[in-house]
Protein backbone atom coordinates (compact mmCIF):
# COMPACT_ATOMS: atom_id res chain seq x y z
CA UNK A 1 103.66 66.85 72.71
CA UNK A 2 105.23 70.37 73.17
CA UNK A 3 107.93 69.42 70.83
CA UNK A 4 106.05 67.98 68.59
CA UNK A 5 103.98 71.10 68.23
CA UNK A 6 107.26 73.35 67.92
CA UNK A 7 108.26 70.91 65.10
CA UNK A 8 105.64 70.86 63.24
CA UNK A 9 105.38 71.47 59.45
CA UNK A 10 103.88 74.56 57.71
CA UNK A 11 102.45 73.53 54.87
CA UNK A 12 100.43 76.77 54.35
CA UNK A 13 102.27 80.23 52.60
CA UNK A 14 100.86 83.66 52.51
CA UNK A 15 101.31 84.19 48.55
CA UNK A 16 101.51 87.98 49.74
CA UNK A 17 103.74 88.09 52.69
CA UNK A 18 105.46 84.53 52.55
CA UNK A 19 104.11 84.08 56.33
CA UNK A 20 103.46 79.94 56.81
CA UNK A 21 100.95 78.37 59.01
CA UNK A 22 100.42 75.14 60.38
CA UNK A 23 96.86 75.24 59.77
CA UNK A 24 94.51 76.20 56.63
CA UNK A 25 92.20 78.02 58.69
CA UNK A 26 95.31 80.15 60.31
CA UNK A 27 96.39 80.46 56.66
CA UNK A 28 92.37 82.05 56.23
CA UNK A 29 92.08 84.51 58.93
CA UNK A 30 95.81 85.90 57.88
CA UNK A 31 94.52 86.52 54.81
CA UNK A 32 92.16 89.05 56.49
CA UNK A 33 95.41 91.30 57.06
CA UNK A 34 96.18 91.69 53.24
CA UNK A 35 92.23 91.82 51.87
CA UNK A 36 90.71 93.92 54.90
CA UNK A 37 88.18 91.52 55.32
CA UNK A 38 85.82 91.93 58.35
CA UNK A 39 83.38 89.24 58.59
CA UNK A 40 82.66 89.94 62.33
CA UNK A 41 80.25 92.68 62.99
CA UNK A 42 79.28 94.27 66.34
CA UNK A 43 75.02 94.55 66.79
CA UNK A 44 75.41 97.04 69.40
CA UNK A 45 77.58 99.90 67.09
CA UNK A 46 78.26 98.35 63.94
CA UNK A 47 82.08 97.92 64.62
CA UNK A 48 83.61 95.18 62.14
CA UNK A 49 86.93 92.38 63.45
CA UNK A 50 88.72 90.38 61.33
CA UNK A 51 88.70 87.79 63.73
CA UNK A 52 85.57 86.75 65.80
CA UNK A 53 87.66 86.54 69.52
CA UNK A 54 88.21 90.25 68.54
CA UNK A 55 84.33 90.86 68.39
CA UNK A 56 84.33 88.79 72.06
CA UNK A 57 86.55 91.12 73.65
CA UNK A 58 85.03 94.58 72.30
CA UNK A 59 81.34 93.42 73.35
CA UNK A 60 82.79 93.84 76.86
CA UNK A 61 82.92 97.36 76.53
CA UNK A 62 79.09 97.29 75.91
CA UNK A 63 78.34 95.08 78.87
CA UNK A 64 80.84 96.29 81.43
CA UNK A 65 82.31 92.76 82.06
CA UNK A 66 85.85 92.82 83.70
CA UNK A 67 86.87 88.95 83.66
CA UNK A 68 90.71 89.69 84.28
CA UNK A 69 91.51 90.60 88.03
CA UNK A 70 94.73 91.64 90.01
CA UNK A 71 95.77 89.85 92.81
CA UNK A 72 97.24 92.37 94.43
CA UNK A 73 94.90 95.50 93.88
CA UNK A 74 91.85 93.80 92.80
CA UNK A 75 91.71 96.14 89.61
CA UNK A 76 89.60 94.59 86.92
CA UNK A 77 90.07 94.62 83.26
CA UNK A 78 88.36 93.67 80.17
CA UNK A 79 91.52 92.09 78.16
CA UNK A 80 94.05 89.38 79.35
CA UNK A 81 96.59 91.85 78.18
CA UNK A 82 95.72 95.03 79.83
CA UNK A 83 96.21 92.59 82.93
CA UNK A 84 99.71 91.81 81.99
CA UNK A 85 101.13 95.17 81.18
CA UNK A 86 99.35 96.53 85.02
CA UNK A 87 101.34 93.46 86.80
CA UNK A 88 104.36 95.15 85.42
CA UNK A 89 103.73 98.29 88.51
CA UNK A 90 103.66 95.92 91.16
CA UNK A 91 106.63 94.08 89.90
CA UNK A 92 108.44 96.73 88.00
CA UNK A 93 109.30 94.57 84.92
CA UNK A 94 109.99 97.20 82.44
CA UNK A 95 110.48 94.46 79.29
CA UNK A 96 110.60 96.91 76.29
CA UNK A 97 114.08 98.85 75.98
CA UNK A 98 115.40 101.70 73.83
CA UNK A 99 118.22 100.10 71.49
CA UNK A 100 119.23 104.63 71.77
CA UNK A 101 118.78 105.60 74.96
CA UNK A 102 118.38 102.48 77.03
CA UNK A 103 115.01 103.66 78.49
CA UNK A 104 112.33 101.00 79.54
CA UNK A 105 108.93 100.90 78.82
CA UNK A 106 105.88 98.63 80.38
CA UNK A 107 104.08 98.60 77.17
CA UNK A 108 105.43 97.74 73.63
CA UNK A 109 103.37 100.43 72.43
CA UNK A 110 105.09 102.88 74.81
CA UNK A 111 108.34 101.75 73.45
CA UNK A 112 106.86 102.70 69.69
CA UNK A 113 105.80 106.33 70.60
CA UNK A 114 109.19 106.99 72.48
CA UNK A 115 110.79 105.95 69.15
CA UNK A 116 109.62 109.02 67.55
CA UNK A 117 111.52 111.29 70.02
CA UNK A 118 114.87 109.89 68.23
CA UNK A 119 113.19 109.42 64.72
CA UNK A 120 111.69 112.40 64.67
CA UNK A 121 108.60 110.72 62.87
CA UNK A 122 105.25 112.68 62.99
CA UNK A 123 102.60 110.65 61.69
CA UNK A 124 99.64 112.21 63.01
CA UNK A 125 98.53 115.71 61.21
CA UNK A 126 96.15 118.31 61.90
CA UNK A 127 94.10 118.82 58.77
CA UNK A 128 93.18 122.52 59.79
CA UNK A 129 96.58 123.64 60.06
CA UNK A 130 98.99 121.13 58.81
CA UNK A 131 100.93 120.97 62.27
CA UNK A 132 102.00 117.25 62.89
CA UNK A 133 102.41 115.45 66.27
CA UNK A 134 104.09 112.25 67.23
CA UNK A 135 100.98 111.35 69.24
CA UNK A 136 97.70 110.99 68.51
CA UNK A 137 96.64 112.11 72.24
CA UNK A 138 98.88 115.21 71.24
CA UNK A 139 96.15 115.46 67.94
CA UNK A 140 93.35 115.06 69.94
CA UNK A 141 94.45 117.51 72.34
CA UNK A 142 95.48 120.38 69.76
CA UNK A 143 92.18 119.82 67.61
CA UNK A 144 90.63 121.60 70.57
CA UNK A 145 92.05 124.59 69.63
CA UNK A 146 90.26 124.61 66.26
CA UNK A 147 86.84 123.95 68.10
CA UNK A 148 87.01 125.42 70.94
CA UNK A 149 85.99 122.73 73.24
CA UNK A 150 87.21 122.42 76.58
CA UNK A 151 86.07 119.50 78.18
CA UNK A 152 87.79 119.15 81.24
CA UNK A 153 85.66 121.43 84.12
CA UNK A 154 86.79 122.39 87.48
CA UNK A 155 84.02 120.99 90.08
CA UNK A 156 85.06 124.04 92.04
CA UNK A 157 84.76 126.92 90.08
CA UNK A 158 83.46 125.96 86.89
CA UNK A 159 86.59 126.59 84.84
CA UNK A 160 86.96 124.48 82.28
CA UNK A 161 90.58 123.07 80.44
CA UNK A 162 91.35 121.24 76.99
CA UNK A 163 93.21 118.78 78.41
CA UNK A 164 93.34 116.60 81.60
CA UNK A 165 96.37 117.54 83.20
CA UNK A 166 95.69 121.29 83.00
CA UNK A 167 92.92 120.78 84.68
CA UNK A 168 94.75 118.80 87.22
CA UNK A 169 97.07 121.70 87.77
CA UNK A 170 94.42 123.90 88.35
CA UNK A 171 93.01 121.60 91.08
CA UNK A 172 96.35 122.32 93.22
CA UNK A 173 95.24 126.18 93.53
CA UNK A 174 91.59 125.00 95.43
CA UNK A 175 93.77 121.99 97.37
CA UNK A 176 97.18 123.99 98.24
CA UNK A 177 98.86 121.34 96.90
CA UNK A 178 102.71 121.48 95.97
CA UNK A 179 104.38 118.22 94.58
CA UNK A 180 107.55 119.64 93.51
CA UNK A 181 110.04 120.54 96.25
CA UNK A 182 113.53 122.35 95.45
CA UNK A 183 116.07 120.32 97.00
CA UNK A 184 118.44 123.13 97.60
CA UNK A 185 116.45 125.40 99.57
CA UNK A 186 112.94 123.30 100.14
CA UNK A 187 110.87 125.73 98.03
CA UNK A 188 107.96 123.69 96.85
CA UNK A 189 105.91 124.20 93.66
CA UNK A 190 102.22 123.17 92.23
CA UNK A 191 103.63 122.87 88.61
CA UNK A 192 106.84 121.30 87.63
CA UNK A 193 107.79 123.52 85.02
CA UNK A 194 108.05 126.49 87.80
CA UNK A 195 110.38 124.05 89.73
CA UNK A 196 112.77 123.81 86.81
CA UNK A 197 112.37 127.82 86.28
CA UNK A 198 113.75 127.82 89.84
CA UNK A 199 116.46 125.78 89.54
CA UNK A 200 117.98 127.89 87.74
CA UNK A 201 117.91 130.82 90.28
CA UNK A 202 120.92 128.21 91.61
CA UNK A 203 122.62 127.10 89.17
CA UNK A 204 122.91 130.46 87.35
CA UNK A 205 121.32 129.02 83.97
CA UNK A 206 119.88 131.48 81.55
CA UNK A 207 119.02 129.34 78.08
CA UNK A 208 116.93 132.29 76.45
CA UNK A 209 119.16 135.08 74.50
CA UNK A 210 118.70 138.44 73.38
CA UNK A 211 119.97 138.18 69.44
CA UNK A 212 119.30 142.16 69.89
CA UNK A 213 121.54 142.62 72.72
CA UNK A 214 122.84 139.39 74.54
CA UNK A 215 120.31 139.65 77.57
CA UNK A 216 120.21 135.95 79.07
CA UNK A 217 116.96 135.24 80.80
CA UNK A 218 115.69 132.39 82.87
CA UNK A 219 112.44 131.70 81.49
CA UNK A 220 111.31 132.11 77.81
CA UNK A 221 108.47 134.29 78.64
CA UNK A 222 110.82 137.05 80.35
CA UNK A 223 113.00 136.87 76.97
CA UNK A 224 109.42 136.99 74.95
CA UNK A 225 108.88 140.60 77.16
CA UNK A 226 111.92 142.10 76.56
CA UNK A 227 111.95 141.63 72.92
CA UNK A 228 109.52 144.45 73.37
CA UNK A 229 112.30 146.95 74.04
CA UNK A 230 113.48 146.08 71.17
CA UNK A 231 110.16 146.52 68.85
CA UNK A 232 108.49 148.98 70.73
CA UNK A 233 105.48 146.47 70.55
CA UNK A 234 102.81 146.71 74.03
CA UNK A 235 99.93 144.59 73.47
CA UNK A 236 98.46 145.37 76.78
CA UNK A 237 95.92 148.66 76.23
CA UNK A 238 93.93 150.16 79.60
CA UNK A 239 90.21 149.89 78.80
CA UNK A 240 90.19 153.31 80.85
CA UNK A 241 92.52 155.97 79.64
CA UNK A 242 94.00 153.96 76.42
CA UNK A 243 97.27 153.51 78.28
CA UNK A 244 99.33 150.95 76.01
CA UNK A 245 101.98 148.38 77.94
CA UNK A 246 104.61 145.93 77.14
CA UNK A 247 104.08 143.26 79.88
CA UNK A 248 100.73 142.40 81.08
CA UNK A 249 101.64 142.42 84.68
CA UNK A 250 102.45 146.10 83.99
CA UNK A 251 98.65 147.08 83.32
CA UNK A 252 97.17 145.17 85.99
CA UNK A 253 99.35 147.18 88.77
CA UNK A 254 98.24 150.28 86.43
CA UNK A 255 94.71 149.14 86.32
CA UNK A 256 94.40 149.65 90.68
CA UNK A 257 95.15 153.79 89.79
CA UNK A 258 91.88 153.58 88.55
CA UNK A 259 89.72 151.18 90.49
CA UNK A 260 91.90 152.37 93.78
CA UNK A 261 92.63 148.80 94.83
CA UNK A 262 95.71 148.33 97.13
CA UNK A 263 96.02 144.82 97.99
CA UNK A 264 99.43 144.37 99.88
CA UNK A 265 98.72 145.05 103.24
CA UNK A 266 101.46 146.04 106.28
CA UNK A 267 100.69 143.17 108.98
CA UNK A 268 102.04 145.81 111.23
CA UNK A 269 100.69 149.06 110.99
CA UNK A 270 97.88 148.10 108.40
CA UNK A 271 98.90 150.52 105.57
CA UNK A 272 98.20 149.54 101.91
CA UNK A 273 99.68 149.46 98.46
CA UNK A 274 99.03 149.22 95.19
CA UNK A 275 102.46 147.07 94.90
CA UNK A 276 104.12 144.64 96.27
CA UNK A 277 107.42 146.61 96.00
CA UNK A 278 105.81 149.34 97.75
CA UNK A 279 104.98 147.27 100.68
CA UNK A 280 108.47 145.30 100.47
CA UNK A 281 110.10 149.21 100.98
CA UNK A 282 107.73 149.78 103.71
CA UNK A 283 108.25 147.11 105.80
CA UNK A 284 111.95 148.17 106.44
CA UNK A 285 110.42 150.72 108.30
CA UNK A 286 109.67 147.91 110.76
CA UNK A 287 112.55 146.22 110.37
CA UNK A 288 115.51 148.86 110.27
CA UNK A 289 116.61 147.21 107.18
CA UNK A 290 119.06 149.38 104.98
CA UNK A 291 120.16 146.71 102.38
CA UNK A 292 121.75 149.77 100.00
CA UNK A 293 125.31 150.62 101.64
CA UNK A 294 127.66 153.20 100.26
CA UNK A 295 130.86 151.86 99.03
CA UNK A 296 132.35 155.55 100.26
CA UNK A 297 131.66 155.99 103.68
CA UNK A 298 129.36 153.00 103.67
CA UNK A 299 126.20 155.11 105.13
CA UNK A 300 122.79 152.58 104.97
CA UNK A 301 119.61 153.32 102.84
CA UNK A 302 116.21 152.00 102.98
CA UNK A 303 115.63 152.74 99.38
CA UNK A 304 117.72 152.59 96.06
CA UNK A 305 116.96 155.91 95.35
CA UNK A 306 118.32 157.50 98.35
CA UNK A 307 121.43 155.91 97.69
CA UNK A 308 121.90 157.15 94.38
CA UNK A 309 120.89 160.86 95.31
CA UNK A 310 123.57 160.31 98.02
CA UNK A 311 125.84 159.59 96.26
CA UNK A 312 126.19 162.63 94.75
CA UNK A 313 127.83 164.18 97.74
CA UNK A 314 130.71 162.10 96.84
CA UNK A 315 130.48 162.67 92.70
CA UNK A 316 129.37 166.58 93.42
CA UNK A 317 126.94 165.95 90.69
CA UNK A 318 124.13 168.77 91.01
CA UNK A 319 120.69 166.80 91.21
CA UNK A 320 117.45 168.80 89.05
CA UNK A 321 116.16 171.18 91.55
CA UNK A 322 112.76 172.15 90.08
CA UNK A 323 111.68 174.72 92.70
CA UNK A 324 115.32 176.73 92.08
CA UNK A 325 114.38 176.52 88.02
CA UNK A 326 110.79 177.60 88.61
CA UNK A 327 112.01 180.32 90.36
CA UNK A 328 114.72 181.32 87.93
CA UNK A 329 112.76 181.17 85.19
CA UNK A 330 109.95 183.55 86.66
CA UNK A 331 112.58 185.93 87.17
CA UNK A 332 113.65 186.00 84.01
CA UNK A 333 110.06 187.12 82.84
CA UNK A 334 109.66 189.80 85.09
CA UNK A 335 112.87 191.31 83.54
């Protein structure tokens, strides 16, 4: 029986495509593809199939039912497909490779999207501002920007995210959790990104590069920042006293001169700071650290300073003494 279905004739050609069926009515509902034909209408929200088992399976998203269980997790799901491709995590049947890269995919559709990444094709585009994605999640996601909404909201604190997973990274502040451990010193990280920053504190990788002056940074940001050397550009202005900066972390330590905030606190002897360089300096008051040696006569300082103004017993270079000048120059008007 099998073979004689395999065998059979197809009598029936798509005039457009040259596709051949075995039956008329196959022939029929093909046609649908070419003429966009949609005899199958949803009561519920007007949604139109080509072919009526199509209409079957959407009505389950109006009445909930889940016919297609797993044996092994008891999820439920509304298609016979969406059943296959989730049997693929329990048995780890990736079926869909990369003819490039030789990556595998659970889902033929995942295969399609990955495509793009060697294609470079962008068919989704934002009609606001003409940028293109290769996803239309991506779309979705970047539309946001043009309205403004930000539907993802923190149960916690009320803040709310355009998309999903930066919400989910802002959940790991409230819960303390870090997913991403350094294997070379077990430093452990909420976001991923700040694990690959810190990689690089080991392997000595700086990507970003001063054109201006051949700086190499580690992160993009810190290459963004000291461009501003270079243009004289500081976006960050004190509400207070009009104070202008080039990095924003700049004006918030500037920021505690005027609300008097120190929040670095010595767990020793309870003194505060504005910094948390300050406080690092203190505490080798505590400690009897000196990590600044003299290559000379190798004499320890606490602070970098102190190094360089002793250093100058060794150069003979006269340091700027302001009380000597003050006095010098008063003499020289009461002549």
């Amino acid at each position: 029986m099998e073979e004689k279905v395999q065998n059979r004739e197809k009598p029936y050609k798509c005039d457009v495509c040259m596709s051949e069926f075995a039956l008329k009515r196959n022939l029929r509902r093909h046609m649908r593809v070419h003429t966009g034909e949609k005899p199958y209408k949803c009561d519920v929200c007007m949604s139109e199939f080509a072919l009526k088992r199509n209409l079957r399976r959407h009505m389950r998203v109006h009445t909930g039912e889940k016919p297609y269980k797993c044996d092994v997790c008891m999820s439920e799901f509304t298609v016979k497909e969406s059943l296959r491709n989730h049997l693929r995590i329990h048995t780890g049947e990736k079926p869909y490779q990369c003819g490039v890269c030789m990556s595998e995919f659970i889902q033929k559709g995942n295969l399609r999207r990955h495509m793009r990444i060697h294609s470079g094709e962008k068919p989704y585009k934002c009609d606001a501002c003409m940028s293109e994605f290769a996803q239309k999640g991506h779309l979705r996601s970047h539309m946001r920007i043009h309205t403004g909404e930000k539907p993802y909201q923190c149960g916690v604190c009320m803040s709310e995210f355009v998309q999903k997973g930066h919400l989910r990274r802002h959940m790991r502040i409230h819960s303390g959790e870090k997913p991403y451990k350094c294997d070379v010193c077990m430093s452990e990280f909420a976001v991923k990104i700040n694990l690959r920053n810190h990689m690089r504190i080991h392997t000595g990788e700086k990507p970003y590069k001063c054109d201006v002056c051949m700086s190499e940074f580690v992160q993009k940001g810190h290459l963004r920042s000291h461009m501003r050397i270079h243009t004289g550009e500081k976006p960050y202005k004190c509400d207070v006293c009009m104070s202008e900066f080039a990095v924003k972390r700049n004006l918030r330590n500037h920021m505690r001169i005027h609300t008097g905030e120190k929040p670095y606190k010595c767990g020793i002897c309870m003194s505060k700071f504005t910094h948390k360089g300050n406080l690092k300096v203190h505490m080798r008051i505590h400690t009897g650290e000196k990590p600044y040696q003299c290559g000379v006569c190798m004499s320890e300082f606490t602070q970098k300073g102190h190094l360089r103004s002793h250093m100058r017993i060794h150069t003979g270079e006269k340091s700027y003494n302001y009380n000597a000048s003050m006095s010098e120059f008063s003499n020289e008007g009461n002549t």
